[in-house]
PDB file of N, CA and C in Angstrom:
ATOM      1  N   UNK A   1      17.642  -0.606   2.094  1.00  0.00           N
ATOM      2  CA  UNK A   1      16.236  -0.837   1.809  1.00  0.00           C
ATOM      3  C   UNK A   1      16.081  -2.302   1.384  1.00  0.00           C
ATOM      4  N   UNK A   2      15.049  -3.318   2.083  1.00  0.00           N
ATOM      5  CA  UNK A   2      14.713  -3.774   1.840  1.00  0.00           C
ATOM      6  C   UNK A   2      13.715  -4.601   0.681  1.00  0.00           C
ATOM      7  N   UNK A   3      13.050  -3.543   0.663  1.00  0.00           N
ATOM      8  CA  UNK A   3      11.520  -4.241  -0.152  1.00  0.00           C
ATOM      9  C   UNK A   3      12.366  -3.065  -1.490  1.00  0.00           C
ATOM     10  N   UNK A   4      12.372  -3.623  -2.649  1.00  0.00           N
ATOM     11  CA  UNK A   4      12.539  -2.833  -3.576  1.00  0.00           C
ATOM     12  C   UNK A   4      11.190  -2.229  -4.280  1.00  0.00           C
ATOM     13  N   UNK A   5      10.469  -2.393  -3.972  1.00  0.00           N
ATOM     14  CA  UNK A   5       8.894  -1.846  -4.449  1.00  0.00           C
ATOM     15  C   UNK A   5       9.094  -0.159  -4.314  1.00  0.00           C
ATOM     16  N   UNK A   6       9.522  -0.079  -2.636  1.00  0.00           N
ATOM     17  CA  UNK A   6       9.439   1.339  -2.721  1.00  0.00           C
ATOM     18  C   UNK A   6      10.649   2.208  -3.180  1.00  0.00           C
ATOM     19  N   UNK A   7      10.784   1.714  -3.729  1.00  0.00           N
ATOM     20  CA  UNK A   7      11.917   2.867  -4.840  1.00  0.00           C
ATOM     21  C   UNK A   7      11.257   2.898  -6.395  1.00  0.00           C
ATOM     22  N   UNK A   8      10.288   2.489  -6.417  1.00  0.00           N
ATOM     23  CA  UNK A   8       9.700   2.932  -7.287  1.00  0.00           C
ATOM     24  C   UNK A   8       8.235   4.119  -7.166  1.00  0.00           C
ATOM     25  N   UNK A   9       8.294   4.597  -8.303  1.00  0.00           N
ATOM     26  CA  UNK A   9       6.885   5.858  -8.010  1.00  0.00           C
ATOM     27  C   UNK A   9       6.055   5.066  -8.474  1.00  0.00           C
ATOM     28  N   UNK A  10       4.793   5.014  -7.548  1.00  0.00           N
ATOM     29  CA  UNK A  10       3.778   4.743  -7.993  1.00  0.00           C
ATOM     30  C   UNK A  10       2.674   5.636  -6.882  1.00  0.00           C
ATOM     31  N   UNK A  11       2.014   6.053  -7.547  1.00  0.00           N
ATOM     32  CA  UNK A  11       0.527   7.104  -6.914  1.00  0.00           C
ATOM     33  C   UNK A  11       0.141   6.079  -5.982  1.00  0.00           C
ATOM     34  N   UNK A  12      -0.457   6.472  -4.935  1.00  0.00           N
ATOM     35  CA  UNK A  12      -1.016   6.202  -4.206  1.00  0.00           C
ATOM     36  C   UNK A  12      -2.296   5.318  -4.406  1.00  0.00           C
ATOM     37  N   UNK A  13      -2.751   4.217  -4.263  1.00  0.00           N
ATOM     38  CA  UNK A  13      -4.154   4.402  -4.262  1.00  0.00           C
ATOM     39  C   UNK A  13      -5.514   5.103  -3.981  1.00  0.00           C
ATOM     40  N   UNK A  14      -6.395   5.332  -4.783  1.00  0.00           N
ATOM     41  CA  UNK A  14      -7.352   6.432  -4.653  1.00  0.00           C
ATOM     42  C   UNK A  14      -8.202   5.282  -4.141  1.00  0.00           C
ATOM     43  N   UNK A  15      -9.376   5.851  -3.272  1.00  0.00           N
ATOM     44  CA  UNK A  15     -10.734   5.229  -2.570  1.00  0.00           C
ATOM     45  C   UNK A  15     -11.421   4.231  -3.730  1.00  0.00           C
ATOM     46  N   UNK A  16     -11.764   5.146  -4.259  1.00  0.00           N
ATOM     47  CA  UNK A  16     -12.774   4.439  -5.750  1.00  0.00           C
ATOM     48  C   UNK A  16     -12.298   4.345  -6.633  1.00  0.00           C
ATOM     49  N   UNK A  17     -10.950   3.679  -6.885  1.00  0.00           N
ATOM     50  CA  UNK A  17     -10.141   2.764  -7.661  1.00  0.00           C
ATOM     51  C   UNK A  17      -9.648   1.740  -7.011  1.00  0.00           C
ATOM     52  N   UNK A  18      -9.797   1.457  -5.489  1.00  0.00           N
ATOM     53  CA  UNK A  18      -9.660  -0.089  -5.369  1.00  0.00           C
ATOM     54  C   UNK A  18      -9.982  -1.431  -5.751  1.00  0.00           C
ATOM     55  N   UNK A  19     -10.850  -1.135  -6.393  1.00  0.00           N
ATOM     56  CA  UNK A  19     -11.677  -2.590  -7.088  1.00  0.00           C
ATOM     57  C   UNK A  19     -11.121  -2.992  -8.479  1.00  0.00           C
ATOM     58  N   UNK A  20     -10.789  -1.658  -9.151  1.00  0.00           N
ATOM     59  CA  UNK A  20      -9.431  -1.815 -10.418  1.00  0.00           C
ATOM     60  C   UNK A  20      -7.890  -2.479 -10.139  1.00  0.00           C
ATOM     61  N   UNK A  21      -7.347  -1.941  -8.719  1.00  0.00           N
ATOM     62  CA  UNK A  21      -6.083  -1.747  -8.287  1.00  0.00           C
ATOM     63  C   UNK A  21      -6.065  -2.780  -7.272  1.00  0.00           C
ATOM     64  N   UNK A  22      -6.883  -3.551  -6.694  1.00  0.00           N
ATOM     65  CA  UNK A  22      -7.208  -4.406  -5.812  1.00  0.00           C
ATOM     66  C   UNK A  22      -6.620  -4.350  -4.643  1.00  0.00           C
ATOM     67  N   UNK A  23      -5.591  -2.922  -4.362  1.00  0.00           N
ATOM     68  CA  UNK A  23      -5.212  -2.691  -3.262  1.00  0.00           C
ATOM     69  C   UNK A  23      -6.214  -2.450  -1.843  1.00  0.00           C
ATOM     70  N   UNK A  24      -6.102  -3.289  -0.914  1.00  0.00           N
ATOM     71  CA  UNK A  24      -7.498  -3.067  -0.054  1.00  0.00           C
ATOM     72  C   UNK A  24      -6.590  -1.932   1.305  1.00  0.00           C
ATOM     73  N   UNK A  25      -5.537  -2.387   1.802  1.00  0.00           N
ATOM     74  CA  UNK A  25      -4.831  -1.832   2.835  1.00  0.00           C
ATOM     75  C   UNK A  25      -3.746  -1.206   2.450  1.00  0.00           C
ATOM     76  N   UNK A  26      -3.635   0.226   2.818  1.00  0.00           N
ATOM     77  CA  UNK A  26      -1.778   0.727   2.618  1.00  0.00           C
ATOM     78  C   UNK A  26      -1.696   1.827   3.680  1.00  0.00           C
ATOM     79  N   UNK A  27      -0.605   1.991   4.177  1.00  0.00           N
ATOM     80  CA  UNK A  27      -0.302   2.880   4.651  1.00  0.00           C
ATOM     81  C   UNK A  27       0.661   3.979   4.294  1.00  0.00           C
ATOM     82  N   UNK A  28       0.686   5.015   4.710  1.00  0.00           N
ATOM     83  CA  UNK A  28       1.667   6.293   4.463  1.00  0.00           C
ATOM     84  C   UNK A  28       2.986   6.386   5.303  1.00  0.00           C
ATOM     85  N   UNK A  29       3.871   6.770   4.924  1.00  0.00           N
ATOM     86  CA  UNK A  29       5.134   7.513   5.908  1.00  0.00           C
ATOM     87  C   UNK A  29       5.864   8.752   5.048  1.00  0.00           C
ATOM     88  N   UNK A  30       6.449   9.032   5.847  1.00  0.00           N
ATOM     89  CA  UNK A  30       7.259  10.277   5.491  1.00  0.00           C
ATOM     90  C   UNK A  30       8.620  10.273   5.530  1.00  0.00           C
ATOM     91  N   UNK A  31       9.287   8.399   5.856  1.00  0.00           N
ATOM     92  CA  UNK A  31      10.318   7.900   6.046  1.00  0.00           C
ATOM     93  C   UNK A  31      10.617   6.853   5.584  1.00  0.00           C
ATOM     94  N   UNK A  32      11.634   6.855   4.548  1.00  0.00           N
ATOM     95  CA  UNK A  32      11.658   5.243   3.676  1.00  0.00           C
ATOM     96  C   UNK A  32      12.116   4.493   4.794  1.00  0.00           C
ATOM     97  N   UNK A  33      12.669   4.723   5.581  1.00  0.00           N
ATOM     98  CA  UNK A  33      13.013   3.576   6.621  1.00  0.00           C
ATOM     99  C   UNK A  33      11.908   3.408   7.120  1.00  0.00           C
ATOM    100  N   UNK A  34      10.923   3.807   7.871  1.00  0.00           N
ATOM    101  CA  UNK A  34       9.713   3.318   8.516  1.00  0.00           C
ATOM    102  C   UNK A  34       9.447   2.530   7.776  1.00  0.00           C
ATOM    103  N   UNK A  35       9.131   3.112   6.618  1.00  0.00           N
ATOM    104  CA  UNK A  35       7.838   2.356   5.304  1.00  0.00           C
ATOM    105  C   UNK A  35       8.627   0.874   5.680  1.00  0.00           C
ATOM    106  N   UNK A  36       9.993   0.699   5.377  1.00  0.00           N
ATOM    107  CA  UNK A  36      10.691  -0.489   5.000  1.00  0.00           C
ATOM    108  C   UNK A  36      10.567  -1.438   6.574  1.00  0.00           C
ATOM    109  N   UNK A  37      10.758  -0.861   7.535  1.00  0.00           N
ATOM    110  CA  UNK A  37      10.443  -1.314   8.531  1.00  0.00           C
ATOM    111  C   UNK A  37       9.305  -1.832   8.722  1.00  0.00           C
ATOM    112  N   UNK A  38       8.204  -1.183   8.348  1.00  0.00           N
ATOM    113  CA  UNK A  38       6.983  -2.021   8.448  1.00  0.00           C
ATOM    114  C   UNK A  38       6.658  -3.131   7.442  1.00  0.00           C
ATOM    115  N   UNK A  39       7.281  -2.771   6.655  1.00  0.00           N
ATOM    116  CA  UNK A  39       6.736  -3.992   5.191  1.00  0.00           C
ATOM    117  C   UNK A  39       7.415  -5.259   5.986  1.00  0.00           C
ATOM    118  N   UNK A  40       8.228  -5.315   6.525  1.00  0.00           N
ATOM    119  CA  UNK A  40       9.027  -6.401   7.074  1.00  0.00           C
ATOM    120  C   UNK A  40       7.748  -6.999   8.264  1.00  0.00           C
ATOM    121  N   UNK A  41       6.900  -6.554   8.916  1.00  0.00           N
ATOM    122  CA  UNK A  41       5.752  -6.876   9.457  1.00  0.00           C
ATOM    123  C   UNK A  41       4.491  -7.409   9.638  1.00  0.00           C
ATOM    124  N   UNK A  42       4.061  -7.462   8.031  1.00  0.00           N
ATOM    125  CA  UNK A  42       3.040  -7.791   7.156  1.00  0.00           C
ATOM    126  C   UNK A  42       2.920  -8.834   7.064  1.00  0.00           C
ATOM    127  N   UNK A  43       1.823  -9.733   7.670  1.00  0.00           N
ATOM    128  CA  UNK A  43       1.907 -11.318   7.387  1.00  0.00           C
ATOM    129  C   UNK A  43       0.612 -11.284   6.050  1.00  0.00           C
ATOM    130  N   UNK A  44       1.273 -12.042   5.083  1.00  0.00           N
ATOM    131  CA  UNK A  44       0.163 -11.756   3.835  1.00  0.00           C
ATOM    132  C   UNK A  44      -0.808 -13.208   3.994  1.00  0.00           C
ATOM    133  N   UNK A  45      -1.850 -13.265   3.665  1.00  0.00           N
ATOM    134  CA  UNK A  45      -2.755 -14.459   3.678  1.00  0.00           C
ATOM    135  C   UNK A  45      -2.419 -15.386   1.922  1.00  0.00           C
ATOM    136  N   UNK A  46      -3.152 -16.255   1.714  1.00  0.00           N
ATOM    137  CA  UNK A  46      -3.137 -16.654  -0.087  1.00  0.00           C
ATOM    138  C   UNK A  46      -3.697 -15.383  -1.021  1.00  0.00           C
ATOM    139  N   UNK A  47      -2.856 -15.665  -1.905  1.00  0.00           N
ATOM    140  CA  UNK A  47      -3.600 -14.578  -3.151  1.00  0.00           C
ATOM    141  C   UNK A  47      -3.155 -13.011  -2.861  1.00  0.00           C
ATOM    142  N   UNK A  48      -2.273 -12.919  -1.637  1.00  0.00           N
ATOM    143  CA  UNK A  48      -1.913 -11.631  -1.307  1.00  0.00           C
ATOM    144  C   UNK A  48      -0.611 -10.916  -1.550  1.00  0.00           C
ATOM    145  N   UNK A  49      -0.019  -9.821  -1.994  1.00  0.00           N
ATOM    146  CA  UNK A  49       1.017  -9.026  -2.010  1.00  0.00           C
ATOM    147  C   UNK A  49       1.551  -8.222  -1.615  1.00  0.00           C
ATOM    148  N   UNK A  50       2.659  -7.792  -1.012  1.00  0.00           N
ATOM    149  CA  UNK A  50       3.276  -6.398  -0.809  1.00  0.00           C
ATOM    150  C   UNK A  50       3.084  -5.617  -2.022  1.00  0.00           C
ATOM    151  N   UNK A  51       2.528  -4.004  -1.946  1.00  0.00           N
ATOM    152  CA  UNK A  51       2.837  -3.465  -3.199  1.00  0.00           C
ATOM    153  C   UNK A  51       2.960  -2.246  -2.170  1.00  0.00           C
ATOM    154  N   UNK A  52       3.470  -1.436  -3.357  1.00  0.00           N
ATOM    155  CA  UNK A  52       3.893   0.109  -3.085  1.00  0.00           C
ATOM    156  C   UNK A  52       4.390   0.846  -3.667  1.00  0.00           C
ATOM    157  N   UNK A  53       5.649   1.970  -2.805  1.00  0.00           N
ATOM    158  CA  UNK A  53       6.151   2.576  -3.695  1.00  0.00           C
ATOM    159  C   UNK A  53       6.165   4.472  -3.391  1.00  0.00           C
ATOM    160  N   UNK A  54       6.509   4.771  -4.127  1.00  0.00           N
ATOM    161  CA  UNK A  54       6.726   6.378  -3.493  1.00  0.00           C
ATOM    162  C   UNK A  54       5.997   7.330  -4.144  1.00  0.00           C
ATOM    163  N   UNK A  55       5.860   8.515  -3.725  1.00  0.00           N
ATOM    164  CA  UNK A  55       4.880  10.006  -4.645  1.00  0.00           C
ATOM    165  C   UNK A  55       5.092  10.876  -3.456  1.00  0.00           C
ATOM    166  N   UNK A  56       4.870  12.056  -4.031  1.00  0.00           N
ATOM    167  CA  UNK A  56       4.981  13.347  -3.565  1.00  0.00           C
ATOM    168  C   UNK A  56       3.091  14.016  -3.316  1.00  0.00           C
ATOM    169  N   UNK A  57       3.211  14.854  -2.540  1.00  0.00           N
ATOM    170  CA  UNK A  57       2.225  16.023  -1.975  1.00  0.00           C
ATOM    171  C   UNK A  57       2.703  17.287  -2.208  1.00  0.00           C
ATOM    172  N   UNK A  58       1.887  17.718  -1.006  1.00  0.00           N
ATOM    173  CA  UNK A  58       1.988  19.625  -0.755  1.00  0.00           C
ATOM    174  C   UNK A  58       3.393  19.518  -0.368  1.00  0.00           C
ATOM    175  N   UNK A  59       3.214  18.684   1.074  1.00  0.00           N
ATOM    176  CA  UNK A  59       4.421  18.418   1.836  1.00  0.00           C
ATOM    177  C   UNK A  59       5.733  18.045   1.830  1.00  0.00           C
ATOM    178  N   UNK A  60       5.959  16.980   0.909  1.00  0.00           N
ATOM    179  CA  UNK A  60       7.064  16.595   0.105  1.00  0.00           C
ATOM    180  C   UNK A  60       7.001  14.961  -0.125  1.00  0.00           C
ATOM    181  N   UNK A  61       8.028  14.217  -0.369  1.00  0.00           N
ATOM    182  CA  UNK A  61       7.877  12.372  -0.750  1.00  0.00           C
ATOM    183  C   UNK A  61       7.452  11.967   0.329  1.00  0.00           C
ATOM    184  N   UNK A  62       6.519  11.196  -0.165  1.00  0.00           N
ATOM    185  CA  UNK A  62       6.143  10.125   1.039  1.00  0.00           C
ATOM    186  C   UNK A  62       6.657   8.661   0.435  1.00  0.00           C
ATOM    187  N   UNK A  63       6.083   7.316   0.976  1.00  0.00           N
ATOM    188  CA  UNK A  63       6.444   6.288   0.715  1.00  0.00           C
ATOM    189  C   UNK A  63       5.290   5.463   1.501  1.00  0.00           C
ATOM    190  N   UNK A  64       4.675   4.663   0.194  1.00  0.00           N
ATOM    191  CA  UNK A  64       3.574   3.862   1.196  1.00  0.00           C
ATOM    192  C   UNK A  64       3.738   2.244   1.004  1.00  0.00           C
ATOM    193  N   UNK A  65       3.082   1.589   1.864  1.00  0.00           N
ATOM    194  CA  UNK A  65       2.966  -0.194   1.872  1.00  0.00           C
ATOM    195  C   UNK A  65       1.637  -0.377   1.662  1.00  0.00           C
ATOM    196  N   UNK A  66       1.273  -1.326   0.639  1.00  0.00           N
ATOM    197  CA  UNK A  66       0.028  -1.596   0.665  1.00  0.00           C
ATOM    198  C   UNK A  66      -0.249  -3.453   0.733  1.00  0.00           C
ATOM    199  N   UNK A  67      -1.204  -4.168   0.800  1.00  0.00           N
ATOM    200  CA  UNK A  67      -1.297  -5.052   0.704  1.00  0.00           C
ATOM    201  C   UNK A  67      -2.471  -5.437  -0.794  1.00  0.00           C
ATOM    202  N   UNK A  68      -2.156  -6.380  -1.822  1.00  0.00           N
ATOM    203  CA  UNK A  68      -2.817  -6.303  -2.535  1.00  0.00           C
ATOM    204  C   UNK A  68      -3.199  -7.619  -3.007  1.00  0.00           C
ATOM    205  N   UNK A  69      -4.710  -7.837  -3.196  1.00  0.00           N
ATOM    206  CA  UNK A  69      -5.312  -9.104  -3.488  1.00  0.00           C
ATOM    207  C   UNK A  69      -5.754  -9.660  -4.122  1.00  0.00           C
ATOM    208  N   UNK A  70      -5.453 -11.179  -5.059  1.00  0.00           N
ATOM    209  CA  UNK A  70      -5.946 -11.160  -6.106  1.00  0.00           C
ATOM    210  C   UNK A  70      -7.749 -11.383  -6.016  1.00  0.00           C
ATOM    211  N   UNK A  71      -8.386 -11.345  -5.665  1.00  0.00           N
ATOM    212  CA  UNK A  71      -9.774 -11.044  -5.985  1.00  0.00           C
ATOM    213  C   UNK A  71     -10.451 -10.543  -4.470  1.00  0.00           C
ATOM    214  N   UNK A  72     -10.654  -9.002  -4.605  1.00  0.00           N
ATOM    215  CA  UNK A  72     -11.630  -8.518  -3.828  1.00  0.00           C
ATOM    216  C   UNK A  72     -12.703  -8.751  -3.380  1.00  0.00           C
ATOM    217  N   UNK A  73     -13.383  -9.564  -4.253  1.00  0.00           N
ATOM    218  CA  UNK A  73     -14.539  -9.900  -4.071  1.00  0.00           C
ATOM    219  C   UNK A  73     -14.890 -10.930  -3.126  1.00  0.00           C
ATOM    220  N   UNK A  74     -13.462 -11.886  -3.178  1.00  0.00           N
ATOM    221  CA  UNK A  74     -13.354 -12.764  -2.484  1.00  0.00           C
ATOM    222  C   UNK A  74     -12.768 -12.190  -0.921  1.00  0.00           C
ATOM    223  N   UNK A  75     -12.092 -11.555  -0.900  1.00  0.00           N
ATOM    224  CA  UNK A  75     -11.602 -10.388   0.440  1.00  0.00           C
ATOM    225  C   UNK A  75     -12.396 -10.077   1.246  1.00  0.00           C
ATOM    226  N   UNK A  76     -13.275  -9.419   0.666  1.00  0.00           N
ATOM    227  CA  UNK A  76     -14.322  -9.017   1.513  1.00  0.00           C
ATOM    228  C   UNK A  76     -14.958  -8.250   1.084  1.00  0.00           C
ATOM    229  N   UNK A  77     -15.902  -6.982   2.118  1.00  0.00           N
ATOM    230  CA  UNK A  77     -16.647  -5.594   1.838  1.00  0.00           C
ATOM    231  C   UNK A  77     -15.617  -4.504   1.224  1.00  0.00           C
ATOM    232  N   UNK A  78     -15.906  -4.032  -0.127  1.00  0.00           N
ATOM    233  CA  UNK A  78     -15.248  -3.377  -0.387  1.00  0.00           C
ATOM    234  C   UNK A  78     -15.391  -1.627   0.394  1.00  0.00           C
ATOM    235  N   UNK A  79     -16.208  -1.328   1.072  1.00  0.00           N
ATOM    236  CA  UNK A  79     -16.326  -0.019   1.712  1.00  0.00           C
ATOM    237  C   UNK A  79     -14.982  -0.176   3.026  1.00  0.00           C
ATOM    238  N   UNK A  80     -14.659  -1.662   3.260  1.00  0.00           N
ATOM    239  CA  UNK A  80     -14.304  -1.921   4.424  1.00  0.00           C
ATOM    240  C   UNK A  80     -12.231  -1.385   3.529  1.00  0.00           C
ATOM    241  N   UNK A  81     -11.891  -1.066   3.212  1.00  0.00           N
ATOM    242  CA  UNK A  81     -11.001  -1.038   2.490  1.00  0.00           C
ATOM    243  C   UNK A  81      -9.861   0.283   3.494  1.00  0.00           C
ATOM    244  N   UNK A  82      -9.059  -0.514   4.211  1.00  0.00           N
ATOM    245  CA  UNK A  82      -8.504   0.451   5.114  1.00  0.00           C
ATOM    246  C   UNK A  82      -6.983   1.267   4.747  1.00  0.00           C
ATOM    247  N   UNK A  83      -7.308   2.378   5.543  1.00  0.00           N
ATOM    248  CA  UNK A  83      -5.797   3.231   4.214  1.00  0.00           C
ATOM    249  C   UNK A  83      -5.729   4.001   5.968  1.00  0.00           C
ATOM    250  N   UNK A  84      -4.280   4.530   6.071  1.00  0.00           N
ATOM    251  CA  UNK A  84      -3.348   4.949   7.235  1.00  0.00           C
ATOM    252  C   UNK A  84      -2.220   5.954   6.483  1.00  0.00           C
ATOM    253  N   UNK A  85      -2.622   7.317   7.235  1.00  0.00           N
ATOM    254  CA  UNK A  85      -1.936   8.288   6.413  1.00  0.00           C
ATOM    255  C   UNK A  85      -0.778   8.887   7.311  1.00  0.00           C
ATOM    256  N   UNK A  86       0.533   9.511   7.198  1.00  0.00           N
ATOM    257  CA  UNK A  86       0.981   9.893   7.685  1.00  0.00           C
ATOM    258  C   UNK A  86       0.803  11.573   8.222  1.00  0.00           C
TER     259      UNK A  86
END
């Protein structure tokens, strides 16, 4: 594993806590190798981060990538806030 982020638990981002969490983009997998595979993909702009990290469901662990920014406001529309689930 690459990105050490996702070996840590952290919840997912919720819809209407992005503007707290400033996470605007993340996606889901069901495979720490994917997840890690894709983080390696991510071209970040200024003010931007890899974040992530792992949690459980119905289904069992997932592992997500998110991208996170220091000011949303400056980002963009916050409705525009895109999430990719496995």
């Amino acid at each position: 594993m690459r990105h050490a982020f996702l070996a840590m638990h952290r919840e997912l981002p919720m819809h209407d806590q992005h503007g707290s969490r400033q996470v605007v983009q993340w996606h889901v997998f069901r495979s720490l190798t994917e997840a890690d595979e894709f983080a390696d993909h991510i071209l970040l702009g200024t003010d931007q981060a890899l974040v992530g990290g792992s949690a459980q469901d119905s289904v069992g662990t997932f592992w997500w990538v998110g991208v996170e920014v220091g000011d949303v406001s400056r980002w963009g529309n916050f409705t525009a806030v895109n999430k990719h689930a496995a």
